[in-house]
Protein backbone atom coordinates (compact mmCIF):
# COMPACT_ATOMS: atom_id res chain seq x y z
CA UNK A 1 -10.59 91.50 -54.16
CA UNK A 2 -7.34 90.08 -55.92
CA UNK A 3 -5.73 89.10 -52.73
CA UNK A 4 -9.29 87.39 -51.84
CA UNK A 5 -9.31 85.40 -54.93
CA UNK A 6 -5.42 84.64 -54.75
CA UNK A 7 -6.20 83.07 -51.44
CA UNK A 8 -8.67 80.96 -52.25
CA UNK A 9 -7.18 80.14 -55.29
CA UNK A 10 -4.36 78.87 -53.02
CA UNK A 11 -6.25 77.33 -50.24
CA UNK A 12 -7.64 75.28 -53.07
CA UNK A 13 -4.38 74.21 -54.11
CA UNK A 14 -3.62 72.95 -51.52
CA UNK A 15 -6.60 70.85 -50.83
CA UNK A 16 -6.15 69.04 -54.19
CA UNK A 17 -2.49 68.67 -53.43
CA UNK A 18 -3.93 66.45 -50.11
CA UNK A 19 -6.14 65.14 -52.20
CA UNK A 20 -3.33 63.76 -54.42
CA UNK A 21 -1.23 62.80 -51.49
CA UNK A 22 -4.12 60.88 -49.92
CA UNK A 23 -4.63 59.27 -53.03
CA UNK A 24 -0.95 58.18 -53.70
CA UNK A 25 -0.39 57.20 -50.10
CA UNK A 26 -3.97 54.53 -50.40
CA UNK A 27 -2.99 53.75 -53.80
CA UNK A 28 -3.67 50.14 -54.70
CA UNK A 29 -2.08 48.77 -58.59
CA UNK A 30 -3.23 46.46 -60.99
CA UNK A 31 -2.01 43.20 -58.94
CA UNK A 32 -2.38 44.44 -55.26
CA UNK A 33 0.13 45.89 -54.71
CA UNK A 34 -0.39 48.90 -52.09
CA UNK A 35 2.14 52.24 -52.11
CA UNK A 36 3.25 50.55 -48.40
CA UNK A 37 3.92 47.75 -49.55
CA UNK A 38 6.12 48.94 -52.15
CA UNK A 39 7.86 51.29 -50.01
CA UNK A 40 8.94 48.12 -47.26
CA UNK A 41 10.20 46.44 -50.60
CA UNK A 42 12.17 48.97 -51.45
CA UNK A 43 13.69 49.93 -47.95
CA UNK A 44 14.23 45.97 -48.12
CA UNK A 45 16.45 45.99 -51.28
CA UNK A 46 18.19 49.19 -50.14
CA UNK A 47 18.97 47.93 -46.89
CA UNK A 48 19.33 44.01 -47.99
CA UNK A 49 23.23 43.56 -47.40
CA UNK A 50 22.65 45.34 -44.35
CA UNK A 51 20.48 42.52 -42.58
CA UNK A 52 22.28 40.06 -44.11
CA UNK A 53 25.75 40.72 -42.66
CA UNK A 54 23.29 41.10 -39.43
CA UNK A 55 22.35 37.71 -39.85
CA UNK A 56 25.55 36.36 -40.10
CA UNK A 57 26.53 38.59 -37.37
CA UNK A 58 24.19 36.93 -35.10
CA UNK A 59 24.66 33.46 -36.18
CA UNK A 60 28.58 33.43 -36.15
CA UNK A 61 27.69 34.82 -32.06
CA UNK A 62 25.81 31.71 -31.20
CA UNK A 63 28.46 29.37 -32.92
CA UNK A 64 31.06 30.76 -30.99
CA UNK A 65 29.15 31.06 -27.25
CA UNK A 66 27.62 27.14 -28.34
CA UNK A 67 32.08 26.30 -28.56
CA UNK A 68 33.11 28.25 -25.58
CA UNK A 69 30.44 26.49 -23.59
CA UNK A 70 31.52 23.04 -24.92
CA UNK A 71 35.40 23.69 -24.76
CA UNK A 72 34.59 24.73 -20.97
CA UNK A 73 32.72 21.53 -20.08
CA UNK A 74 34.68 19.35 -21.62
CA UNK A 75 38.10 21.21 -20.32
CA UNK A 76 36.15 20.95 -16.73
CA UNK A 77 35.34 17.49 -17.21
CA UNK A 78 39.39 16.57 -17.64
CA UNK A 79 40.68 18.96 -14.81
CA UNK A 80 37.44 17.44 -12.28
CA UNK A 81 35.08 15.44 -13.84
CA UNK A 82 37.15 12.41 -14.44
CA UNK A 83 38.31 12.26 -10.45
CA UNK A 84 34.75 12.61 -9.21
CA UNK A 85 33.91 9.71 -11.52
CA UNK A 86 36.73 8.01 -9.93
CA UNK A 87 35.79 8.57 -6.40
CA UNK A 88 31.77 7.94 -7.27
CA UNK A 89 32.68 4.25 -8.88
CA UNK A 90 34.67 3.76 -5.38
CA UNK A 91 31.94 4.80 -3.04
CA UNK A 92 29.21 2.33 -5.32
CA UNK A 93 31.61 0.09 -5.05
CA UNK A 94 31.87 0.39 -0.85
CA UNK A 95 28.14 0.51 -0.54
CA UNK A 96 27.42 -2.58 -2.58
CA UNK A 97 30.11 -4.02 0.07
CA UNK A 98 27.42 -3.33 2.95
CA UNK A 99 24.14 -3.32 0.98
CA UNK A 100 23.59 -6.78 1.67
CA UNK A 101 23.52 -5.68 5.51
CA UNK A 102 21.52 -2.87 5.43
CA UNK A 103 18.89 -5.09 3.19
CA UNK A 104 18.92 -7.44 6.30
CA UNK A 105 18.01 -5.15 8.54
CA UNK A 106 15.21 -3.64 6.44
CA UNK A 107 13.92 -7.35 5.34
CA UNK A 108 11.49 -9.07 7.74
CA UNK A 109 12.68 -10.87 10.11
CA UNK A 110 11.93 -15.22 10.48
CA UNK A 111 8.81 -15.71 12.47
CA UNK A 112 9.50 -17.59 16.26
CA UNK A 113 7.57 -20.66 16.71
CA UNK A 114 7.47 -22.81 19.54
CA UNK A 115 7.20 -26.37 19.72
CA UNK A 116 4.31 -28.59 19.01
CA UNK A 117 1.65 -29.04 21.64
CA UNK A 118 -0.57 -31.90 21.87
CA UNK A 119 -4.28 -32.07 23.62
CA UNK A 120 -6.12 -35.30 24.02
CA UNK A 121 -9.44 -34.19 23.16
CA UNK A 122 -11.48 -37.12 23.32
CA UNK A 123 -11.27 -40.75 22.60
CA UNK A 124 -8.85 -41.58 19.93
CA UNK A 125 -9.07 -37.85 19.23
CA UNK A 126 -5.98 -35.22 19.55
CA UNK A 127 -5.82 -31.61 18.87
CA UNK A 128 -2.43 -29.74 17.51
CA UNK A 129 -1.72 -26.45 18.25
CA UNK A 130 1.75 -24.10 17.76
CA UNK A 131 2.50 -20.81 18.94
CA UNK A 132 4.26 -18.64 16.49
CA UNK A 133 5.32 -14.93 16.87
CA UNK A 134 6.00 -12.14 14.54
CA UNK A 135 8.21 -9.42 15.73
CA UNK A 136 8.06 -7.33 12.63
CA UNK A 137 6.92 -3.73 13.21
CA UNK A 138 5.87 -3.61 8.98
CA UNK A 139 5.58 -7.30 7.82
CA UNK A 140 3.24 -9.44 8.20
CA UNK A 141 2.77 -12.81 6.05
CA UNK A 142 0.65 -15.31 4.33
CA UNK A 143 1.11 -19.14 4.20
CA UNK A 144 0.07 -22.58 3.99
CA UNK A 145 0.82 -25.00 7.59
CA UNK A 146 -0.18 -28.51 8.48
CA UNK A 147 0.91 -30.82 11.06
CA UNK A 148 3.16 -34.43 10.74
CA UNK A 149 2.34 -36.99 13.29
CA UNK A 150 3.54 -40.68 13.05
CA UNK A 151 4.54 -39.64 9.63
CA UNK A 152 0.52 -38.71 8.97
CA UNK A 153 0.40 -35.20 7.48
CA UNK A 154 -2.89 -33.20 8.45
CA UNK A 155 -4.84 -31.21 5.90
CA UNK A 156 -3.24 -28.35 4.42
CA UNK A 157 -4.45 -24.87 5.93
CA UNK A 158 -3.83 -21.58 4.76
CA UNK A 159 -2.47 -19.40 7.70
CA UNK A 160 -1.33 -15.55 8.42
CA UNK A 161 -0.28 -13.65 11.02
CA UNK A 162 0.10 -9.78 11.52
CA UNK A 163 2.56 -7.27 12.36
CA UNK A 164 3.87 -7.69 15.81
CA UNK A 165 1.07 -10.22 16.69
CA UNK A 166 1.27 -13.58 18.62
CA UNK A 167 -0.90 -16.51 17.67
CA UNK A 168 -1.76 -20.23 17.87
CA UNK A 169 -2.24 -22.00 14.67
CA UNK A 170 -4.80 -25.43 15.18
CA UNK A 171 -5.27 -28.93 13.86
CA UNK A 172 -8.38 -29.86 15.95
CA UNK A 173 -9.77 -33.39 16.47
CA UNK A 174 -7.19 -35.56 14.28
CA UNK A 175 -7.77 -39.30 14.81
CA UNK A 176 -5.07 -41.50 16.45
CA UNK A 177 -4.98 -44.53 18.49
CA UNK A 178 -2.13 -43.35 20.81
CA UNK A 179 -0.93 -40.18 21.97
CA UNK A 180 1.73 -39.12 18.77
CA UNK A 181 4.94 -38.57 19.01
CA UNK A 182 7.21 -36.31 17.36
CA UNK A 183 4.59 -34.18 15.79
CA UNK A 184 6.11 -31.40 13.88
CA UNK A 185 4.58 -28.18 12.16
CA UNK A 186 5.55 -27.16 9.04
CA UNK A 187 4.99 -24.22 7.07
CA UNK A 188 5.32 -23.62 3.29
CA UNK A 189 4.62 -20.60 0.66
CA UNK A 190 5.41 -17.88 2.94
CA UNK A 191 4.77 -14.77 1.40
CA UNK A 192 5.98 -11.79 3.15
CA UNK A 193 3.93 -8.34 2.74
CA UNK A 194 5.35 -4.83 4.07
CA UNK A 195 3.00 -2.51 5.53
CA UNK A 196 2.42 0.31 3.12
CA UNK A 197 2.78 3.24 5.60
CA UNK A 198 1.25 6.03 3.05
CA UNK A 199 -1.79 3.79 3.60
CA UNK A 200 -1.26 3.09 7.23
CA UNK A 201 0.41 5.26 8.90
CA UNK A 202 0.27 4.64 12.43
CA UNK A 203 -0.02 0.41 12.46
CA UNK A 204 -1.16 0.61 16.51
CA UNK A 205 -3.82 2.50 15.29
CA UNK A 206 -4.98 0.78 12.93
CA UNK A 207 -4.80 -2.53 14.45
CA UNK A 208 -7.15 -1.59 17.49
CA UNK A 209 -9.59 0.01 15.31
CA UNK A 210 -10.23 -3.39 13.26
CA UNK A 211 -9.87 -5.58 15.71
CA UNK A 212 -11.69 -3.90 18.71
CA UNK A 213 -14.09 -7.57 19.10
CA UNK A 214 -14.67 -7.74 22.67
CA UNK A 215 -16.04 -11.14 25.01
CA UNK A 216 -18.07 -10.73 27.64
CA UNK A 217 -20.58 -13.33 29.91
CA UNK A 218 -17.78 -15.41 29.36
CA UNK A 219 -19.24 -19.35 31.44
CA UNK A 220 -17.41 -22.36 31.24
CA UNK A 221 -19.57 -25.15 32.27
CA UNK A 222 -17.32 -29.02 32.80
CA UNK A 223 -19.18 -32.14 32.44
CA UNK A 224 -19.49 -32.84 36.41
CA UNK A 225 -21.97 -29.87 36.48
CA UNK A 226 -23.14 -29.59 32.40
CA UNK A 227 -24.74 -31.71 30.06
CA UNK A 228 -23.99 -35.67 30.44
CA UNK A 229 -24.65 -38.09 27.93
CA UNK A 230 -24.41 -41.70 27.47
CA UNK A 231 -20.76 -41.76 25.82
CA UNK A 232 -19.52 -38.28 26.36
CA UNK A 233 -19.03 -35.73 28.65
CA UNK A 234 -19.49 -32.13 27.18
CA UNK A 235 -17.78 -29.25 28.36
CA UNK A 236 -20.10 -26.10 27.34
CA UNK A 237 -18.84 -22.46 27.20
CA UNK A 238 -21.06 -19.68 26.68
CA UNK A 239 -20.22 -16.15 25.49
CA UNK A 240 -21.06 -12.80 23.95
CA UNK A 241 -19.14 -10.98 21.48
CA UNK A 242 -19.36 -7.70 20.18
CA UNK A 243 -18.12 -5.83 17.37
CA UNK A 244 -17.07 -2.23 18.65
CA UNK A 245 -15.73 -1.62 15.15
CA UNK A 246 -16.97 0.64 12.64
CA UNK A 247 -16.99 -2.20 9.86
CA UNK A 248 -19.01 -4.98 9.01
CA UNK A 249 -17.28 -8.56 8.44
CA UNK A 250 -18.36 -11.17 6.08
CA UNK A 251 -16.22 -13.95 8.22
CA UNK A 252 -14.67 -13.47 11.88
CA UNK A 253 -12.61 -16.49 13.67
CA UNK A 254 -12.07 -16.68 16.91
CA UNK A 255 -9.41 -18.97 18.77
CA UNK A 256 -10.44 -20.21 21.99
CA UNK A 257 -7.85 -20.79 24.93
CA UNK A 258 -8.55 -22.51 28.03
CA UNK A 259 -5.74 -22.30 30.69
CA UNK A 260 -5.73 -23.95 33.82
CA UNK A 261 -2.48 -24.03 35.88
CA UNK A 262 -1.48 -24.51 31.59
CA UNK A 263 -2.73 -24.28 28.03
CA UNK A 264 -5.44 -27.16 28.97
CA UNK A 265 -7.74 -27.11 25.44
CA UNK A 266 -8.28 -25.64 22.40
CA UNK A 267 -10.59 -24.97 20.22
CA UNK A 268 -11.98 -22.47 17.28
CA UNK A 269 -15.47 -20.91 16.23
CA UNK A 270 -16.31 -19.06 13.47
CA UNK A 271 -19.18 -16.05 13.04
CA UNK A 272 -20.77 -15.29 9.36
CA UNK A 273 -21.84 -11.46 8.93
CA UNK A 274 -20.50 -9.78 12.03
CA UNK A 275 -22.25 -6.45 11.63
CA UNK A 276 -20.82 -3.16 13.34
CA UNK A 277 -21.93 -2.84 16.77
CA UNK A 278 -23.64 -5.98 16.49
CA UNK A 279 -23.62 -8.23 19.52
CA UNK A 280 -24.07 -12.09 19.67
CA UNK A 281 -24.33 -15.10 21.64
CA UNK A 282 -21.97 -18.22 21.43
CA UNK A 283 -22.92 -21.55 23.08
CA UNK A 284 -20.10 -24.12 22.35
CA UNK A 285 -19.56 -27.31 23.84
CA UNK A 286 -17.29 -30.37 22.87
CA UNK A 287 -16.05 -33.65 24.70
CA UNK A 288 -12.87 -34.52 26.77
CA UNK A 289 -11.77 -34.48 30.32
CA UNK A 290 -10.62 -30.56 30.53
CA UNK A 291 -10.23 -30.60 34.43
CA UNK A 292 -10.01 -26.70 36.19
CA UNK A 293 -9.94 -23.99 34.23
CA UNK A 294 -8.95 -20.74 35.59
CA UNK A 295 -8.96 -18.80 32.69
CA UNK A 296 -10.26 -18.19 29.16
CA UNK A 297 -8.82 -16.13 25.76
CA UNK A 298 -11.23 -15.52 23.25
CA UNK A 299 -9.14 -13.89 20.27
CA UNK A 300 -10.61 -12.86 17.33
CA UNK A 301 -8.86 -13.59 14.45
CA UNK A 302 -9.26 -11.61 11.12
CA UNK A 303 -6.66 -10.44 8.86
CA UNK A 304 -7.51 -7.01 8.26
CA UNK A 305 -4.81 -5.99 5.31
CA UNK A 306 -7.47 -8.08 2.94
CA UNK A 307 -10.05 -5.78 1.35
CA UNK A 308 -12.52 -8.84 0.49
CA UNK A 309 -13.40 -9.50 4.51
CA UNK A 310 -15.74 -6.43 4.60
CA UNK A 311 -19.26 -5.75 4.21
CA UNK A 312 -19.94 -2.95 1.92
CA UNK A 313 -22.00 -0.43 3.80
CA UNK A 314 -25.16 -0.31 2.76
CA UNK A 315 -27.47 2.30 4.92
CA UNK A 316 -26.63 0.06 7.76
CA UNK A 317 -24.17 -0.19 10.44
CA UNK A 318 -21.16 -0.07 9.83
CA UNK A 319 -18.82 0.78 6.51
CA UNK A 320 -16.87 -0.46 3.89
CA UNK A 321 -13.28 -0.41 4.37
């Protein structure tokens, strides 16, 4: 029985004594403060000097790798850096020398134009017309152009012309008494415009796809077997166009060539809201003594890098650009 009792006498003991560690261990004082806390302060103040040389330690490490690293560079910099400056200054210098070159050949080249033609159109009446060329691949331009005859200047017109295209620019019907001489065209505010490739990337392309207008039932008619009036004799021409594009147009010109042996007239037409895969009819006819023609250009003319030509599409044919 005594070793019984002593047993649980201990066993109870013990309890309390966990009981009394638990208790220490959660104790919280008067302002807070917990027995944890109180033991990280005081490993703090035993071990204060400690961190601190630490500290110092660490810092005094990054002052002296920040030096080394600066020493090095700069040390570099007077063995290499200064020659390589040197030789860099030299080589801006040399390529300055030839930029003016190499801008050339990346700078659009002048447009060709031929000389001034002159058609007698009718009485008293003469039409202008000039050929001009663009042979850049990724320019194409915008300006104004009028004509100078006998020291009259025409109306101002503006004008453009596309990459790589080949065009006559008009000043039909101006009024004279003789044939003019010495008629000269002249063009003013040319504004160049490169191609913007991430846009267009293949200009070919492109081209053929908005410009893909084609004539057909083309009939010229002189006035020996067409209409005859009193005063004039009318040439007629009659035609169909189509637009085998995929966008509507608000505006579409068309120059009209008329060859025979030569350039023998000129004229120009215009169509208003040229739908996709629309097709119309064109019955044109004007005075003057034309004689033989043996062949006809019908070129539509519509300068595609402008986004205010097209129709918007609108559950119709066609599509907005």
């Amino acid at each position: 029985m005594d070793n019984n009792q002593n047993l649980g006498q201990r066993q109870a003991g013990q309890d309390e004594a966990k009981r009394l560690d638990d208790k220490l261990k959660n104790y919280t004082g008067p302002e807070g403060i917990t027995t944890k806390e109180l033991e990280i302060g005081l490993w703090y103040v035993e071990h204060k000097q400690l961190l601190r040389r630490i500290l110092y330690g660490f810092l005094m490490l990054v002052g002296a790798v920040s030096w080394s690293y600066t020493i090095y560079v700069f040390t570099d910099y007077l063995a290499r850096g200064m020659n390589e400056d040197a030789i860099l200054t030299r080589q801006m210098v040399e390529v300055s020398s030839i930029g003016h070159d190499y801008v050339l050949q990346i700078s659009a080249k002048q447009l060709a134009i031929a000389p001034v033609g002159v058609i007698k159109s009718a009485d008293k009446k003469y039409d202008f017309y000039a050929q001009i060329k663009n042979d850049n691949q990724k320019w194409w331009a915008e300006f104004d152009y009028y004509f100078v005859a006998n020291g009259v200047e025409t109306k101002k017109t503006p004008g453009f012309i596309l990459p790589m295209e080949d065009k006559y620019l008009l000043a039909l019907a101006q009024d004279f008494a003789s044939a003019p001489l010495q008629v000269q065209m002249i063009m003013e505010n040319i504004s160049w415009h490169r191609v913007n490739q991430h846009r267009i990337s293949d200009w070919d392309v492109f081209y053929r796809e908005h410009l893909n207008i084609a004539s057909s039932e083309i009939k010229f008619t002189p006035p020996s077997s067409g209409l005859i009036s009193e005063k004039l004799n009318l040439n007629q021409l009659d035609f169909k166009v189509t637009n085998q594009t995929a966008f509507n147009y608000w505006d579409v010109g068309f120059t009209i060539l008329l060859y025979g042996g030569g350039l023998a007239n000129v004229n120009h037409y215009a169509l208003s809201d040229f739908m996709s895969g629309e097709t119309r009819a064109v019955s044109l006819s004007w005075p003057g003594d034309i004689g033989r023609v043996d062949k006809i250009e019908i070129i539509p003319e519509i300068n595609i890098m402008k986004d205010d030509i097209y129709i918007p599409f609108e559950g119709g044919v066609g599509q907005e650009k």
